[in-house]
C-alpha atoms as a PDB file:
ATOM      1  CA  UNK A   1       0.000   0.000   0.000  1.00  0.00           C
ATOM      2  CA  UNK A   2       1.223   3.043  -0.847  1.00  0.00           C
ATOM      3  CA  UNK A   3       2.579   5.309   1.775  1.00  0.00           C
ATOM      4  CA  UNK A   4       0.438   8.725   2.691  1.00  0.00           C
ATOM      5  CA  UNK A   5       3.038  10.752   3.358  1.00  0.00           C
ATOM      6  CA  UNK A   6       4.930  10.445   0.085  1.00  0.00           C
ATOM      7  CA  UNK A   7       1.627  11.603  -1.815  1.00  0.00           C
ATOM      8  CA  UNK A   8       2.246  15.013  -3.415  1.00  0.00           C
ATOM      9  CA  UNK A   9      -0.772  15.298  -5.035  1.00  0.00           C
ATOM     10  CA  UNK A  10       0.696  17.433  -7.738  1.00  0.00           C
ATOM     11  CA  UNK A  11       2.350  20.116  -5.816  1.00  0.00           C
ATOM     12  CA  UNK A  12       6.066  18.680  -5.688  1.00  0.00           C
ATOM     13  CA  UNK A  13       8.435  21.385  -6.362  1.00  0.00           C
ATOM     14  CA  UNK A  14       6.020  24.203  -5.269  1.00  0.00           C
ATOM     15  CA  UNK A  15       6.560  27.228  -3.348  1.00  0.00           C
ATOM     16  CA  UNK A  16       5.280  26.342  -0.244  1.00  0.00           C
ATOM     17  CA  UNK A  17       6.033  29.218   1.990  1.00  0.00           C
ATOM     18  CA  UNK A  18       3.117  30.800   3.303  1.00  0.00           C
ATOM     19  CA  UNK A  19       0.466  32.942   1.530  1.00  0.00           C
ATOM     20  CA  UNK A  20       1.469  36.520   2.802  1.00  0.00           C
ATOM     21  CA  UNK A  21       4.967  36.735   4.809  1.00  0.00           C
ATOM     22  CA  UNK A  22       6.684  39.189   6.491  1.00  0.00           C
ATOM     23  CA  UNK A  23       6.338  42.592   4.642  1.00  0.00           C
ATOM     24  CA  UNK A  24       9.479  44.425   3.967  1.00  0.00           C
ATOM     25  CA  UNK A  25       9.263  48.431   5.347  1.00  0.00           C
ATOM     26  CA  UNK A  26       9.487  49.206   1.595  1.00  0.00           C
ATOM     27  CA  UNK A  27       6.253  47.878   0.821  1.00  0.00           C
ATOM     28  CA  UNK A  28       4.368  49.460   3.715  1.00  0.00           C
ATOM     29  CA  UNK A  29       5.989  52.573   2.673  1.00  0.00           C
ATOM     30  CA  UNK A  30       4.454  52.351  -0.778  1.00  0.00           C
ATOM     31  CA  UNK A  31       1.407  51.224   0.154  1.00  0.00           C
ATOM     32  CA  UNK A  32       0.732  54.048   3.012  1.00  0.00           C
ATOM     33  CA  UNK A  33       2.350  56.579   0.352  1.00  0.00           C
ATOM     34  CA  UNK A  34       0.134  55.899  -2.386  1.00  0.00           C
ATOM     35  CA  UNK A  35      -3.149  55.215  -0.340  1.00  0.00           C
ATOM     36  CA  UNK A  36      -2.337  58.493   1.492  1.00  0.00           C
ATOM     37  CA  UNK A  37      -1.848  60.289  -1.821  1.00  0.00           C
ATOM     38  CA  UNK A  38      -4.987  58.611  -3.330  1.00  0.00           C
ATOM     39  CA  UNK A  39      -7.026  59.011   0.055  1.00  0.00           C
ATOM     40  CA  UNK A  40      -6.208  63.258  -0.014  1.00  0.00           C
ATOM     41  CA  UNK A  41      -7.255  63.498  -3.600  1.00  0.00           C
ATOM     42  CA  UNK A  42     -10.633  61.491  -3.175  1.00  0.00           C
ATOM     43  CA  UNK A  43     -11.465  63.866  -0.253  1.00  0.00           C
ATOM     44  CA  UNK A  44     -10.422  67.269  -2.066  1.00  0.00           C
ATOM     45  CA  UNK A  45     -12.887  65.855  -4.793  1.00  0.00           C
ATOM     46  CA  UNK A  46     -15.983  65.261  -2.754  1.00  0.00           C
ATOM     47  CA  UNK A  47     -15.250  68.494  -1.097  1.00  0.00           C
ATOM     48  CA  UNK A  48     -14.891  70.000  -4.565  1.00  0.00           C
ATOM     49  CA  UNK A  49     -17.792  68.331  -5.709  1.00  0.00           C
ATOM     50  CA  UNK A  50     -20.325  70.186  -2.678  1.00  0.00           C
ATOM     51  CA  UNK A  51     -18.233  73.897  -2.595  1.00  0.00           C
ATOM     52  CA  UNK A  52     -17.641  74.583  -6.498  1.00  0.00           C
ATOM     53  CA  UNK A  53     -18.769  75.985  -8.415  1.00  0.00           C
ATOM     54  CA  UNK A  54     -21.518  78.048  -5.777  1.00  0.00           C
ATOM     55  CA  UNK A  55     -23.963  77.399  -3.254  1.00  0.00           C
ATOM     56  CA  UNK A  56     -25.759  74.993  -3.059  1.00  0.00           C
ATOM     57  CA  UNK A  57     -23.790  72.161  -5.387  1.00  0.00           C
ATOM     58  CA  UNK A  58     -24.967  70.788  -8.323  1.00  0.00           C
ATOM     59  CA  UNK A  59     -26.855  67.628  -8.299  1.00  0.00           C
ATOM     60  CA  UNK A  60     -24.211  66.406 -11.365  1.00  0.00           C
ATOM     61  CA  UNK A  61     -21.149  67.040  -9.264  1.00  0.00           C
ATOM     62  CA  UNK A  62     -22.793  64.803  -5.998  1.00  0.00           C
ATOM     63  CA  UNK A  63     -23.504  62.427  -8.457  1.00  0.00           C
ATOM     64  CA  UNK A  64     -20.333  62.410  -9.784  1.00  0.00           C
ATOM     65  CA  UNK A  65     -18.989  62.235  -6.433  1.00  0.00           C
ATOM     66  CA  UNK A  66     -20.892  59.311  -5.101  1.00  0.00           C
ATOM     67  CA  UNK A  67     -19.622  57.091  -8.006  1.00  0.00           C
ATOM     68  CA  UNK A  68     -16.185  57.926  -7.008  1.00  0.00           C
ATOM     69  CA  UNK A  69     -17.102  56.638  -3.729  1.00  0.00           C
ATOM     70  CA  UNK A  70     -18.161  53.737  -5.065  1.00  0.00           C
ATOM     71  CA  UNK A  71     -15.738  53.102  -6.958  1.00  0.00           C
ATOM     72  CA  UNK A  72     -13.314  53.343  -3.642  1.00  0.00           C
ATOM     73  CA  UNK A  73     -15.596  51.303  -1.508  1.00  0.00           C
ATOM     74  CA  UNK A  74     -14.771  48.316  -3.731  1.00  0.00           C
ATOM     75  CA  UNK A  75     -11.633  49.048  -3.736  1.00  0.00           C
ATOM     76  CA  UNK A  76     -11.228  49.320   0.151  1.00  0.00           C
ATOM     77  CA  UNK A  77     -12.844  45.960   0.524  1.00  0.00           C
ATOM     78  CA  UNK A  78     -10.035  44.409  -1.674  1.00  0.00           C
ATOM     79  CA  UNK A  79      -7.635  45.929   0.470  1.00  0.00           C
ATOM     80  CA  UNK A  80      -9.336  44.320   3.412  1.00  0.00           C
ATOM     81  CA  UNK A  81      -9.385  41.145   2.265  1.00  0.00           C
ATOM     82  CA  UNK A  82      -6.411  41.137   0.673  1.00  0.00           C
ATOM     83  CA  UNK A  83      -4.481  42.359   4.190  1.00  0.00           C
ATOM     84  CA  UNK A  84      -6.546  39.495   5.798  1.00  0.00           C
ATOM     85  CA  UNK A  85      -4.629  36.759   3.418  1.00  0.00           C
ATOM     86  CA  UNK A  86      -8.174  35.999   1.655  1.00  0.00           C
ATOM     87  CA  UNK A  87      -6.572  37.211  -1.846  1.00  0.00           C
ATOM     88  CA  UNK A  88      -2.954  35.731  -3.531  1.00  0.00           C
ATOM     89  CA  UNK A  89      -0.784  38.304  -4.322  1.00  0.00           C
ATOM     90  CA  UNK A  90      -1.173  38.971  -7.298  1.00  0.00           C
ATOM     91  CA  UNK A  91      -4.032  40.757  -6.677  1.00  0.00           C
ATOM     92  CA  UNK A  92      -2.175  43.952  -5.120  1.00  0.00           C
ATOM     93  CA  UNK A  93      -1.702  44.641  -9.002  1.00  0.00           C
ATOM     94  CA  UNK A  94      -5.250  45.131  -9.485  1.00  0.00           C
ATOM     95  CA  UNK A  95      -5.224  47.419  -6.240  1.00  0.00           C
ATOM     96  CA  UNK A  96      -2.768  49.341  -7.735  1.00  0.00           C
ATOM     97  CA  UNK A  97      -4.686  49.335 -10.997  1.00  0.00           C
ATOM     98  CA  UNK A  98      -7.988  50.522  -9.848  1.00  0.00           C
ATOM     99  CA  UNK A  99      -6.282  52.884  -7.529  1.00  0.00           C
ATOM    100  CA  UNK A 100      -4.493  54.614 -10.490  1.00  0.00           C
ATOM    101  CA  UNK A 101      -8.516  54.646 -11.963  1.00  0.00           C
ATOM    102  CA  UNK A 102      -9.824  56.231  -9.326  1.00  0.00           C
ATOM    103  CA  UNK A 103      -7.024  59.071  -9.082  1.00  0.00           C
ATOM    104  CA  UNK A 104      -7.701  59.544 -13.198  1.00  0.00           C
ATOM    105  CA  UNK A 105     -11.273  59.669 -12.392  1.00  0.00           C
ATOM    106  CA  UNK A 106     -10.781  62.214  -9.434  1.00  0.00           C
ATOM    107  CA  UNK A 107      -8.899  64.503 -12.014  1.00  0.00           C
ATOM    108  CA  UNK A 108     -11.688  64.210 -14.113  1.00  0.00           C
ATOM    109  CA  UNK A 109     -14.077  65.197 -12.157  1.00  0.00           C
ATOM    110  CA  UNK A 110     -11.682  68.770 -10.440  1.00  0.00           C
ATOM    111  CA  UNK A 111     -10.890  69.584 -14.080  1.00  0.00           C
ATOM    112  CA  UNK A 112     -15.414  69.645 -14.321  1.00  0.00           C
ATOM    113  CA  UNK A 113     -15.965  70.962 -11.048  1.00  0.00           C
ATOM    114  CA  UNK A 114     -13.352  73.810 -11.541  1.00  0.00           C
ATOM    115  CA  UNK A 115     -15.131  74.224 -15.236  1.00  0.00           C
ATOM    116  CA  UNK A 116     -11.325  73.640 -16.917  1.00  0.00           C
ATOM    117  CA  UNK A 117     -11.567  73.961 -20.691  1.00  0.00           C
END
C-alpha cells in the first residue's frame, strides 16, 4: 500500500512558503504613500464636488462624487481582504490598478468641477 506521506498530489516542487509573509518596510511605505496620496485626492474631490462651483452644489457634481465613492468602496474591501490573506498576491496589481482609476477619475471630475476647458 502506498505510503500517505509520500503523496504530493501534484504540488512537488512548489513554493510552499506561506500565503502573505513578512512585509518588507518598503512595501508598507508604498502602500501608506500611495493610499495616502490617493485618500487626499478622493477627499479634495468630494469636497470639490459640494463647494464649487456656488452654493448649493450641483446635483451632477454629488452624483459624480458618489460614483467615485463607489468606486473606492470596492476598492477598500479588496484591500481588506487582501491584508486578511483571503486574496494571492497577485491581486495587489489590481489594487494598484484601480487605484491609479480612481485618481484619473478624481482629475476628471476637479478639471469639471473647476469648469477647466
Amino acid at each position: 500500500m502506498d505510503d500517505f506521506s509520500t503523496r504530493t498530489y501534484g504540488t512537488s516542487g512548489q513554493d510552499n512558503r506561506p500565503l502573505f509573509g513578512e512585509t518588507s518596510a518598503r512595501d508598507r511605505i508604498i502602500n501608506l504613500a500611495v493610499g495616502g496620496f490617493t485618500s487626499l485626492v478622493v477627499l479634495e474631490t468630494v469636497i470639490s464636488s459640494f463647494v464649487f462651483p456656488s452654493l448649493p452644489p450641483r446635483p451632477l457634481n454629488v452624483f459624480f462624487a458618489v460614483c467615485i465613492l463607489l468606486a473606492c468602496g470596492s476598492n477598500i474591501m479588496l484591500i481588506y481582504w487582501y491584508r486578511q490573506g483571503d486574496l494571492e498576491p497577485k491581486f495587489r496589481n489590481l489594487i494598484y490598478y484601480m487605484l491609479a482609476s480612481i485618481l484619473l477619475l478624481c482629475l476628471c471630475a476637479n478639471l469639471y468641477f473647476h469648469d477647466v476647458r
